[in-house]
N, C-alpha and C. Protein backbone atom coordinates (compact mmCIF):
# COMPACT_ATOMS: atom_id res chain seq x y z
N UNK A 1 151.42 70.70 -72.81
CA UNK A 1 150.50 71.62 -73.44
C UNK A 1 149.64 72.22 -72.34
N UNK A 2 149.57 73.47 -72.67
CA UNK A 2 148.91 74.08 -71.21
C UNK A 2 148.33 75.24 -71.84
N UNK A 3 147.00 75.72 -71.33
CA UNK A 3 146.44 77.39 -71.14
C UNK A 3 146.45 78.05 -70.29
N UNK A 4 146.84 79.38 -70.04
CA UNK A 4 146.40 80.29 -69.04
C UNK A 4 144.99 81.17 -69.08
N UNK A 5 144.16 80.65 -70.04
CA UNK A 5 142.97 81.85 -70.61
C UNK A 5 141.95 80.69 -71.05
N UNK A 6 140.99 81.24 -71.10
CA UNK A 6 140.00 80.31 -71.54
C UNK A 6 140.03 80.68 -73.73
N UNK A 7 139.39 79.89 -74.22
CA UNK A 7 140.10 80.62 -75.76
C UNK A 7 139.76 79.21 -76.68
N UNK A 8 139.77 79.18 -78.00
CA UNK A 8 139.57 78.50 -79.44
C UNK A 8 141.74 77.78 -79.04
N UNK A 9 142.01 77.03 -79.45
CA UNK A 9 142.99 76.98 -79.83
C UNK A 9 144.51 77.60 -79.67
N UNK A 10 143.87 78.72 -80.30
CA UNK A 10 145.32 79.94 -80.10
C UNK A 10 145.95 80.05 -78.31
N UNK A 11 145.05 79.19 -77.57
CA UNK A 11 145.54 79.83 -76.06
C UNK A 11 146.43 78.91 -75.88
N UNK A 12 146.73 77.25 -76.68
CA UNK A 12 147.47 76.30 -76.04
C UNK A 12 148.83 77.07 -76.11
N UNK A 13 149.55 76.60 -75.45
CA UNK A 13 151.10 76.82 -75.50
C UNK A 13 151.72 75.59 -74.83
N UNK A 14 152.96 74.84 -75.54
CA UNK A 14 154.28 74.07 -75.04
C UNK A 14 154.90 74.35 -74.15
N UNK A 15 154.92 74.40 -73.28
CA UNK A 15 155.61 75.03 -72.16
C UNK A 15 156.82 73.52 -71.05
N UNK A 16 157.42 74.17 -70.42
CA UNK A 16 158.37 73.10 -69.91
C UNK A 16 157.84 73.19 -68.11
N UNK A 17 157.77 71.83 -67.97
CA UNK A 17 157.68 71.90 -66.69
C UNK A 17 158.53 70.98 -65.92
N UNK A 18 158.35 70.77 -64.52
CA UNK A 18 159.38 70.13 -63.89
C UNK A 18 158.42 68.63 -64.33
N UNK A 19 159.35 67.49 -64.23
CA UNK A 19 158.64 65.99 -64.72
C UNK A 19 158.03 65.91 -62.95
N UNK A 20 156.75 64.98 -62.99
CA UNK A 20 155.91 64.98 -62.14
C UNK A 20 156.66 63.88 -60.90
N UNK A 21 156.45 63.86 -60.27
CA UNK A 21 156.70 62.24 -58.90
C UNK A 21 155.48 61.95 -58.81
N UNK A 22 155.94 60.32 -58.85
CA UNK A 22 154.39 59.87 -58.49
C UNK A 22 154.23 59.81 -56.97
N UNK A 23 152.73 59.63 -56.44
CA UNK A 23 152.74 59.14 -54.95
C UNK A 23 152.03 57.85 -55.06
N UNK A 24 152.02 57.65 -53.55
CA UNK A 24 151.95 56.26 -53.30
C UNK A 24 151.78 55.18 -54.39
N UNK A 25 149.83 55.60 -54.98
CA UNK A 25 149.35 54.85 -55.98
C UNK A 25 149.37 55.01 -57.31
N UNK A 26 150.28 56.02 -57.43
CA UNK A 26 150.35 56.57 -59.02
C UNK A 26 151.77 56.04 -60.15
N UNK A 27 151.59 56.18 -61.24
CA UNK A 27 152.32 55.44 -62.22
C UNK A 27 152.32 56.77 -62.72
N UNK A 28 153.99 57.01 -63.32
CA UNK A 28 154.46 58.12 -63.92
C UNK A 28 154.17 57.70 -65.45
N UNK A 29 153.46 57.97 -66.25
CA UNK A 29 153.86 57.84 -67.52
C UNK A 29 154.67 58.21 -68.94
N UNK A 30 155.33 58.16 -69.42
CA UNK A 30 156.12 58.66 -70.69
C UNK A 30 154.99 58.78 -72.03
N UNK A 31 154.31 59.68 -72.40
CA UNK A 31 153.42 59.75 -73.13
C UNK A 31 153.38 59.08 -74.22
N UNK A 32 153.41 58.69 -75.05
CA UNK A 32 153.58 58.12 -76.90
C UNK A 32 152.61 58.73 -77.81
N UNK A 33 151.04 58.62 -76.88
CA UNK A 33 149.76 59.08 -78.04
C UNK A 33 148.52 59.64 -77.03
N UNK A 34 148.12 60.36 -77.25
CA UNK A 34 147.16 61.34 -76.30
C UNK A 34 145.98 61.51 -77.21
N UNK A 35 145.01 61.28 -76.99
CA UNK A 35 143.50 61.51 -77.50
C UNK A 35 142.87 62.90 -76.87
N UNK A 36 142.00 63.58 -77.04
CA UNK A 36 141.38 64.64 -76.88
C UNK A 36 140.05 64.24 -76.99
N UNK A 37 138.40 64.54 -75.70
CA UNK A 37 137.66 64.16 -75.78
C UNK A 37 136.46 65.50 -76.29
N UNK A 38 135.62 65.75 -76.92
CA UNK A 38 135.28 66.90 -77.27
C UNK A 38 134.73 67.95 -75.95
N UNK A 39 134.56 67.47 -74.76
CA UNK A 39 134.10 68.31 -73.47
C UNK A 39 135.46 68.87 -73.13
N UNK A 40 136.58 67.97 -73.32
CA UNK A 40 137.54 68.94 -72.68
C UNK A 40 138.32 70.25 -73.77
N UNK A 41 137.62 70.38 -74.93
CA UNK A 41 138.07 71.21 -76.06
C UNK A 41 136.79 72.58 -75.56
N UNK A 42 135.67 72.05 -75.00
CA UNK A 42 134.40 72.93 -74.51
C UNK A 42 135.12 73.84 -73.25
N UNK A 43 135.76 72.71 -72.26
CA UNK A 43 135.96 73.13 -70.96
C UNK A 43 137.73 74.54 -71.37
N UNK A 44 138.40 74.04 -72.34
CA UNK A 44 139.47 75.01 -72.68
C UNK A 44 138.43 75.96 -72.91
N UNK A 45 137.56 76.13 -73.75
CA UNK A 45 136.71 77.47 -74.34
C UNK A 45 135.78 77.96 -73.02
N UNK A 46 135.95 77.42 -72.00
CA UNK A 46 135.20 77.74 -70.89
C UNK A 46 133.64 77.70 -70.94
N UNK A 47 133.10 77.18 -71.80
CA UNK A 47 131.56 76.63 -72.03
C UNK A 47 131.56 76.32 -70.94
N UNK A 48 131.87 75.29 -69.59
CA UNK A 48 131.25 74.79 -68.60
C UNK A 48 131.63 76.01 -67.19
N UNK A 49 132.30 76.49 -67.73
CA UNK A 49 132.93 77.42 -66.48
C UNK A 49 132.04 77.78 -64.75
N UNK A 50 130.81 77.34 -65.08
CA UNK A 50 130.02 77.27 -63.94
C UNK A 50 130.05 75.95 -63.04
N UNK A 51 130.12 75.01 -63.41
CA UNK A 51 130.00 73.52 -63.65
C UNK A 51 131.68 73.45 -63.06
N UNK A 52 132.55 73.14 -64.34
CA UNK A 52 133.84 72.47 -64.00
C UNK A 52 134.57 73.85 -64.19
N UNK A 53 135.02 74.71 -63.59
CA UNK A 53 136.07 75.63 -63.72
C UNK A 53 137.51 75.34 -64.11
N UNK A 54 138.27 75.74 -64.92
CA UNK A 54 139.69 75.16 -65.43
C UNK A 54 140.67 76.41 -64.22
N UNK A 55 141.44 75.57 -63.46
CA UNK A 55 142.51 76.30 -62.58
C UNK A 55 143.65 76.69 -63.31
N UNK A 56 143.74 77.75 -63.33
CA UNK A 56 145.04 78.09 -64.55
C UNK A 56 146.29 78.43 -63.78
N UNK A 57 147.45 77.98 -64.27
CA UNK A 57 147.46 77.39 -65.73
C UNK A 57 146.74 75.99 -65.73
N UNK A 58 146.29 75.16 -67.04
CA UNK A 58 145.57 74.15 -66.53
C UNK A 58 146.32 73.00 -67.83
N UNK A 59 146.23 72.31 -67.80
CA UNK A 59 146.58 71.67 -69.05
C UNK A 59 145.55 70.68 -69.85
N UNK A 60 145.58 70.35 -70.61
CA UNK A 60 144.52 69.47 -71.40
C UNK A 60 144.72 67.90 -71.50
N UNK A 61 143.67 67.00 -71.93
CA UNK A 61 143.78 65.85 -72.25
C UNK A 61 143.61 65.04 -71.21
N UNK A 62 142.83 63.86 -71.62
CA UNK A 62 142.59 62.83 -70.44
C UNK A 62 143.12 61.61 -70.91
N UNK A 63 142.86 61.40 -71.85
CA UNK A 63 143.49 59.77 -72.72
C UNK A 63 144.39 59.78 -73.06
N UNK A 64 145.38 58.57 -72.95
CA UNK A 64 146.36 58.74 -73.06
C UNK A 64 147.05 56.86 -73.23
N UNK A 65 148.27 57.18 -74.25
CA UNK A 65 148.91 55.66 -73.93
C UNK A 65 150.57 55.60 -73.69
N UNK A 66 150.95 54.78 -73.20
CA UNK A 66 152.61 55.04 -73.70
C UNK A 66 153.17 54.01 -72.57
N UNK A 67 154.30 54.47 -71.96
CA UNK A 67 155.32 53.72 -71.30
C UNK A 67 155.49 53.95 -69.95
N UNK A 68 155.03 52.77 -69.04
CA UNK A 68 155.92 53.17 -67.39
C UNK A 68 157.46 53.55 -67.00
N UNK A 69 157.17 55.04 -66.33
CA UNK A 69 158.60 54.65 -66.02
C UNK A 69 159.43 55.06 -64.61
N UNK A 70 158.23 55.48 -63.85
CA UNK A 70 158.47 55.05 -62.31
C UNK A 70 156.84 54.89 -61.70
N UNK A 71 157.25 54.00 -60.90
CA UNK A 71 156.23 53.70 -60.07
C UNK A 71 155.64 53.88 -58.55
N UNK A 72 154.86 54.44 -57.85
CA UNK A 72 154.66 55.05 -56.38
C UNK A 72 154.83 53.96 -55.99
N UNK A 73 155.14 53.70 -54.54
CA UNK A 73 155.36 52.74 -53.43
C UNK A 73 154.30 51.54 -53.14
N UNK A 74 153.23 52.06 -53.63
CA UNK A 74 151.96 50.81 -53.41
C UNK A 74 151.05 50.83 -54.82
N UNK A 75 152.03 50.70 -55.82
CA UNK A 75 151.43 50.62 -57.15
C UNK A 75 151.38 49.12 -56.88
N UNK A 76 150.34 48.73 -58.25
CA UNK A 76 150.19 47.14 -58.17
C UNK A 76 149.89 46.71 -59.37
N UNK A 77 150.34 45.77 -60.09
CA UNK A 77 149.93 45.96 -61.44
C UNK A 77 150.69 46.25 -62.79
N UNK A 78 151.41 46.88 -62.60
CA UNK A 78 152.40 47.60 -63.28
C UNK A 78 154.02 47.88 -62.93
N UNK A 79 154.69 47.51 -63.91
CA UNK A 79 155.77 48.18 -63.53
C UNK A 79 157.00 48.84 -64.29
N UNK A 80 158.29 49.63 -64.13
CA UNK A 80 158.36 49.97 -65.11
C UNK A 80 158.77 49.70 -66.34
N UNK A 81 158.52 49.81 -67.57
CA UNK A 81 158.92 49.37 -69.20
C UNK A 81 157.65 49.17 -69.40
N UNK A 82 156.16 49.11 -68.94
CA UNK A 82 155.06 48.71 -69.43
C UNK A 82 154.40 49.65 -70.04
N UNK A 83 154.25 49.28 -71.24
CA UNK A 83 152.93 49.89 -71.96
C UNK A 83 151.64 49.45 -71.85
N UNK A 84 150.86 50.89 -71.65
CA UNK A 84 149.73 51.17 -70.76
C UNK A 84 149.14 51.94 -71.66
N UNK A 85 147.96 51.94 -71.14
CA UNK A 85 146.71 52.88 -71.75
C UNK A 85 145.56 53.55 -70.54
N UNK A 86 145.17 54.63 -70.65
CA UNK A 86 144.48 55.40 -69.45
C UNK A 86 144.04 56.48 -69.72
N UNK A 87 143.64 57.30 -68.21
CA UNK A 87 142.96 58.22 -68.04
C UNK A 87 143.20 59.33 -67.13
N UNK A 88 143.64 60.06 -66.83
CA UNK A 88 143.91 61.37 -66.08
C UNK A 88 142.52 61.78 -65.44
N UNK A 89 142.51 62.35 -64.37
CA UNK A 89 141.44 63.34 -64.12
C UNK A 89 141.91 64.69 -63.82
N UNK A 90 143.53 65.02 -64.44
CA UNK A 90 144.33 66.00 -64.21
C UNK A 90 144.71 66.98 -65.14
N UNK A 91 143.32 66.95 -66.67
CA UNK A 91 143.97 67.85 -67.33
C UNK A 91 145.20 67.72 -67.79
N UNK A 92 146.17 66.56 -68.03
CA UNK A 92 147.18 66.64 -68.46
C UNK A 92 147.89 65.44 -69.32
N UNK A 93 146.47 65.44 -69.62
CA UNK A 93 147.49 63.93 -70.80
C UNK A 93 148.15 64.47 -72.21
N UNK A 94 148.27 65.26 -72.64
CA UNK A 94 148.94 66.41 -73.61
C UNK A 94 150.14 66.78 -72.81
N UNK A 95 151.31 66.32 -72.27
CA UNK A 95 152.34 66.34 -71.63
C UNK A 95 153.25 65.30 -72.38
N UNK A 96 154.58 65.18 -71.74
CA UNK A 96 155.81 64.36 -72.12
C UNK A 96 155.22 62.97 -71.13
N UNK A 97 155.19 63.57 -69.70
CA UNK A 97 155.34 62.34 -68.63
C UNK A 97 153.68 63.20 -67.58
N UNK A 98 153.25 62.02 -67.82
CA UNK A 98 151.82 62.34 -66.88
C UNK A 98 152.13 61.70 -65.76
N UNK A 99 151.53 61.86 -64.73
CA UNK A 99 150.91 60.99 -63.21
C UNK A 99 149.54 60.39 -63.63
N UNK A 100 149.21 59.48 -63.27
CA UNK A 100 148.02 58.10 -63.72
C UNK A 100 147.51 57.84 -62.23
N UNK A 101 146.64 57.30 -61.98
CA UNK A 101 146.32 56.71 -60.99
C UNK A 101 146.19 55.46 -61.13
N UNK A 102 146.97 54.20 -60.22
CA UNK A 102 146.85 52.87 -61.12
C UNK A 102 145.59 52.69 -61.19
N UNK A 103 144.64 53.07 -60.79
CA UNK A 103 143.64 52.05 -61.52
C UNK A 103 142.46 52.75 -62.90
N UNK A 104 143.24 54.27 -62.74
CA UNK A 104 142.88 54.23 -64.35
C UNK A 104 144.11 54.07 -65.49
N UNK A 105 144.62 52.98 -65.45
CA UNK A 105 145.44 52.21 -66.19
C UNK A 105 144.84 50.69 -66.44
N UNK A 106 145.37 50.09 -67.96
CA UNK A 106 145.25 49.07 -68.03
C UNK A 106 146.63 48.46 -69.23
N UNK A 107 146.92 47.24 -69.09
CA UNK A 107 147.56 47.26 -69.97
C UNK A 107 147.48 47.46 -71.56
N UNK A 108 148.15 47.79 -72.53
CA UNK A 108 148.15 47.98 -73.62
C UNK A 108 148.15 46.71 -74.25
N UNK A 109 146.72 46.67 -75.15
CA UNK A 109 146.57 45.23 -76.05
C UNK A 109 148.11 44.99 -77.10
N UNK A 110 148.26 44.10 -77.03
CA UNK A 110 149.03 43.62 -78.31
C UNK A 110 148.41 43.79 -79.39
N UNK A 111 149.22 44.22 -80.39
CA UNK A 111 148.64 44.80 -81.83
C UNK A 111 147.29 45.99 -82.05
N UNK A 112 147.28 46.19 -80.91
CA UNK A 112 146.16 47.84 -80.43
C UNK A 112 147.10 49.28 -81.13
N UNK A 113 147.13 49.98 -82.43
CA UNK A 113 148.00 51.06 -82.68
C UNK A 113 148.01 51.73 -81.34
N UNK A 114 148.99 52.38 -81.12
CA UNK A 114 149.18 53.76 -79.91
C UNK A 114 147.94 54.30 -80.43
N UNK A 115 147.57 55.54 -81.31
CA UNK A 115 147.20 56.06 -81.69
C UNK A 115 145.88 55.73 -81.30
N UNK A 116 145.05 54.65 -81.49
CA UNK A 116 144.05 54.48 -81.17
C UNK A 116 143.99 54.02 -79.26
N UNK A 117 144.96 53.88 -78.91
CA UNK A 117 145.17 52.92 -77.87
C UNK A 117 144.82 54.37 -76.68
N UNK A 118 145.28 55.76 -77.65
CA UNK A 118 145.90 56.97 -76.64
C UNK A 118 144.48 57.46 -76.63
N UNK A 119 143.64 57.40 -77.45
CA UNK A 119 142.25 58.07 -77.65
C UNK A 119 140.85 57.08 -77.07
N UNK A 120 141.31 55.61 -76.19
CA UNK A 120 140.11 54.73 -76.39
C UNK A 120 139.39 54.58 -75.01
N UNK A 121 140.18 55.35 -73.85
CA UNK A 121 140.04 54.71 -72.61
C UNK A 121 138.62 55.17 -71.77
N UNK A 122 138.58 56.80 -72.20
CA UNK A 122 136.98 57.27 -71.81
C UNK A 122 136.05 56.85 -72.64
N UNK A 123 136.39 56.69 -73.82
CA UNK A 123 134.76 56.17 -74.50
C UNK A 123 134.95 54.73 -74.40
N UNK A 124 135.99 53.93 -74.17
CA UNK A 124 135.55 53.12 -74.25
C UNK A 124 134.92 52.35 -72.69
N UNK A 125 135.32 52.83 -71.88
CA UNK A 125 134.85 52.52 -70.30
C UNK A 125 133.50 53.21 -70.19
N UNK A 126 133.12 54.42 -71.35
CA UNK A 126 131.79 54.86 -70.78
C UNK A 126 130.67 53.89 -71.86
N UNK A 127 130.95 53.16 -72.97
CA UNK A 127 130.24 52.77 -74.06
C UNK A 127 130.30 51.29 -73.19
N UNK A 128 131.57 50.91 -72.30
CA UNK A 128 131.55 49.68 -72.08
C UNK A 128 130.42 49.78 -70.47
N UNK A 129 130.56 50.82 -69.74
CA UNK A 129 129.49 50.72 -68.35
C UNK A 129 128.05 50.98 -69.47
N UNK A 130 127.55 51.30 -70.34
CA UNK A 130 126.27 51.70 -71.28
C UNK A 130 125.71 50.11 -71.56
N UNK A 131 126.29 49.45 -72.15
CA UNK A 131 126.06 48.50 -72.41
C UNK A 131 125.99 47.29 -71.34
N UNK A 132 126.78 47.67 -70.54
CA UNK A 132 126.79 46.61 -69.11
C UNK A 132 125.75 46.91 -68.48
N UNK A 133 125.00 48.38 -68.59
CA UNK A 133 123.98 48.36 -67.81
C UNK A 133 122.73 47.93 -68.17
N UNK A 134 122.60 47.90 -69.89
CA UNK A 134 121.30 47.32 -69.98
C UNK A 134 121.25 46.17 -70.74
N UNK A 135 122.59 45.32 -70.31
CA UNK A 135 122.42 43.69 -70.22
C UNK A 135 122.02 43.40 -71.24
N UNK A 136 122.01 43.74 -72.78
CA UNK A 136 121.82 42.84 -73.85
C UNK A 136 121.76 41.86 -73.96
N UNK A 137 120.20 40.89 -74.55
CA UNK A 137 120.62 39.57 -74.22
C UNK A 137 119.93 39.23 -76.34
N UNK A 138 120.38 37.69 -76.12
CA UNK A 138 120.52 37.20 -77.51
C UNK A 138 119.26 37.56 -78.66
N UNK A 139 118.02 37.73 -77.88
CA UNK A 139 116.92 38.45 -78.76
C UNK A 139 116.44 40.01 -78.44
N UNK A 140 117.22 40.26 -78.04
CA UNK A 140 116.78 41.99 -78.13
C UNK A 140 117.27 42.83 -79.08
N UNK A 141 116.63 43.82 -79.07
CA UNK A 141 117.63 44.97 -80.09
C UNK A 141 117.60 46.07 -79.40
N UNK A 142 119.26 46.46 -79.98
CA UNK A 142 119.68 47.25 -79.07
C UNK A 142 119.90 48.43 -80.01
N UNK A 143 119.39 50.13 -79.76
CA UNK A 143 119.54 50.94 -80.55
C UNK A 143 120.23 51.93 -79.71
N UNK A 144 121.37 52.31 -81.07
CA UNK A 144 122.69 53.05 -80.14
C UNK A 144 122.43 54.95 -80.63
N UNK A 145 122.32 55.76 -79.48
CA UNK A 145 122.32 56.63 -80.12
C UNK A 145 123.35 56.95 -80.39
N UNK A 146 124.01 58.04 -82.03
CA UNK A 146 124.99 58.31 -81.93
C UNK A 146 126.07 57.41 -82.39
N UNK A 147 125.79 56.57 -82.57
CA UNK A 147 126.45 55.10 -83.13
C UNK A 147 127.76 55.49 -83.83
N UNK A 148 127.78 56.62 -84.74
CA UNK A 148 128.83 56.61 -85.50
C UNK A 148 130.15 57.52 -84.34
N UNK A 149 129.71 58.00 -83.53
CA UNK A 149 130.71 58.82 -82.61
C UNK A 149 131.71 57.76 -81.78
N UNK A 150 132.46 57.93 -81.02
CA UNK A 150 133.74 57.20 -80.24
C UNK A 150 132.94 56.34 -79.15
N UNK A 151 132.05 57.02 -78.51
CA UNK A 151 131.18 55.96 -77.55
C UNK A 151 130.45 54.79 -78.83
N UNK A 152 129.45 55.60 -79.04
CA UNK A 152 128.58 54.89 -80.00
C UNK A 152 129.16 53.83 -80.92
N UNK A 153 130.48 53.86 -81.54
CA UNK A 153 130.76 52.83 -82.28
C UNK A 153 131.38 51.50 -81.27
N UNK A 154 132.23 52.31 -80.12
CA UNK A 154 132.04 51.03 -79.46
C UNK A 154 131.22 50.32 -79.12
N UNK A 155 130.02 51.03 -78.61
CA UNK A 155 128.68 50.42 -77.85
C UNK A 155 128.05 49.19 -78.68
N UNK A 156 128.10 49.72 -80.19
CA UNK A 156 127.51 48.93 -80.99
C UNK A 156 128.43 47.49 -81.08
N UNK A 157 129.54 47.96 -80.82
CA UNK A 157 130.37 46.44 -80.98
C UNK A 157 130.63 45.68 -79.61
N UNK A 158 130.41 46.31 -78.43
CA UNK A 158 130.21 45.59 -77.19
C UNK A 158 129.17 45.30 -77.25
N UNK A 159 128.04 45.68 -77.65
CA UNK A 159 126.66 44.95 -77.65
C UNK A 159 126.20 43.87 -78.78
N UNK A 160 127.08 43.64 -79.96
CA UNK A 160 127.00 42.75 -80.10
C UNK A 160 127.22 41.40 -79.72
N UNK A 161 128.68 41.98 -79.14
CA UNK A 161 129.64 40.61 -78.52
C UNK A 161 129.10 40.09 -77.40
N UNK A 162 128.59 41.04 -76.49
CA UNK A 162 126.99 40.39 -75.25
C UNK A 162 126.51 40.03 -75.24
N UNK A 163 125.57 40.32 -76.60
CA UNK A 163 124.12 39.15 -77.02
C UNK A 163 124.64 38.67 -78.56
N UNK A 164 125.19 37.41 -78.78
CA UNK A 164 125.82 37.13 -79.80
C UNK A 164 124.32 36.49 -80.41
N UNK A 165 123.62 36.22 -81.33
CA UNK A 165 122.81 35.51 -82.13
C UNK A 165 123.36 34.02 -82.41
């Protein structure tokens, strides 16, 4: 999935590209389930265009889950047949086969749906550094802004599990 224009929707297009090679530290992935975070639906409409400029053609999506299925020369961690869950900083997790960097990979929980597994990796690493930073402990209270959104509902459930009662 890719744009050449900044635009609502109507600009995505399917398009075919050559499948990626990984280098050294990178893990090729086979996509299964791709999440969409609401800044990068801003950054297609070019809202940040001062800030983060989109290089066109550019493609979308950062989250992502699915299957290894080649691995760069000094990957570690992984190998291929593994299901994984991650993060791009390449605009391109809305593809067949992404490039990953191993270490925004982790493995895929057992009994975790794809679906949620493809959408969890930025909010949940940014709800999980939120809460790591202000150390919840067993008598405090902790107020989440936003609580009901993708960060926020995690936050509220990593911060319980921190400061258990």
């Amino acid at each position: 999935m890719r744009f050449h224009e900044y635009g609502g929707i109507e600009v995505l297009r399917v398009e075919e590209v050559p499948r990626p090679v990984p280098g050294p530290a990178q893990v090729l992935v086979e996509v299964r389930a791709a999440g969409i975070q609401p800044g990068e639906a801003h950054i297609r409409e070019g809202a940040p265009h001062a800030r983060r400029p989109a290089t066109f053609p550019s493609g979308q999506g950062s989250d992502l889950a699915g299957v290894v299925v080649e691995c760069g020369p000094h990957v570690r961690g992984f190998r291929v047949g593994d299901e994984v869950l991650g993060f791009t900083h390449r605009r391109a997790g809305h593809a067949q086969y992404v490039l990953v960097d191993d270490v925004h990979l982790v493995s895929h929980p057992a009994g975790l749906p794809r679906e949620v597994a493809g959408a969890l990796y930025v909010a949940g690493t940014t709800a999980c550094a939120g809460v790591f930073a202000v150390d919840p402990g067993p008598e405090d209270t902790v107020v989440v802004s936003g609580a009901a959104g993708g960060v926020g509902s995690l936050a509220v459930q990593l911060a319980r599990c921190a400061a258990p009662r």
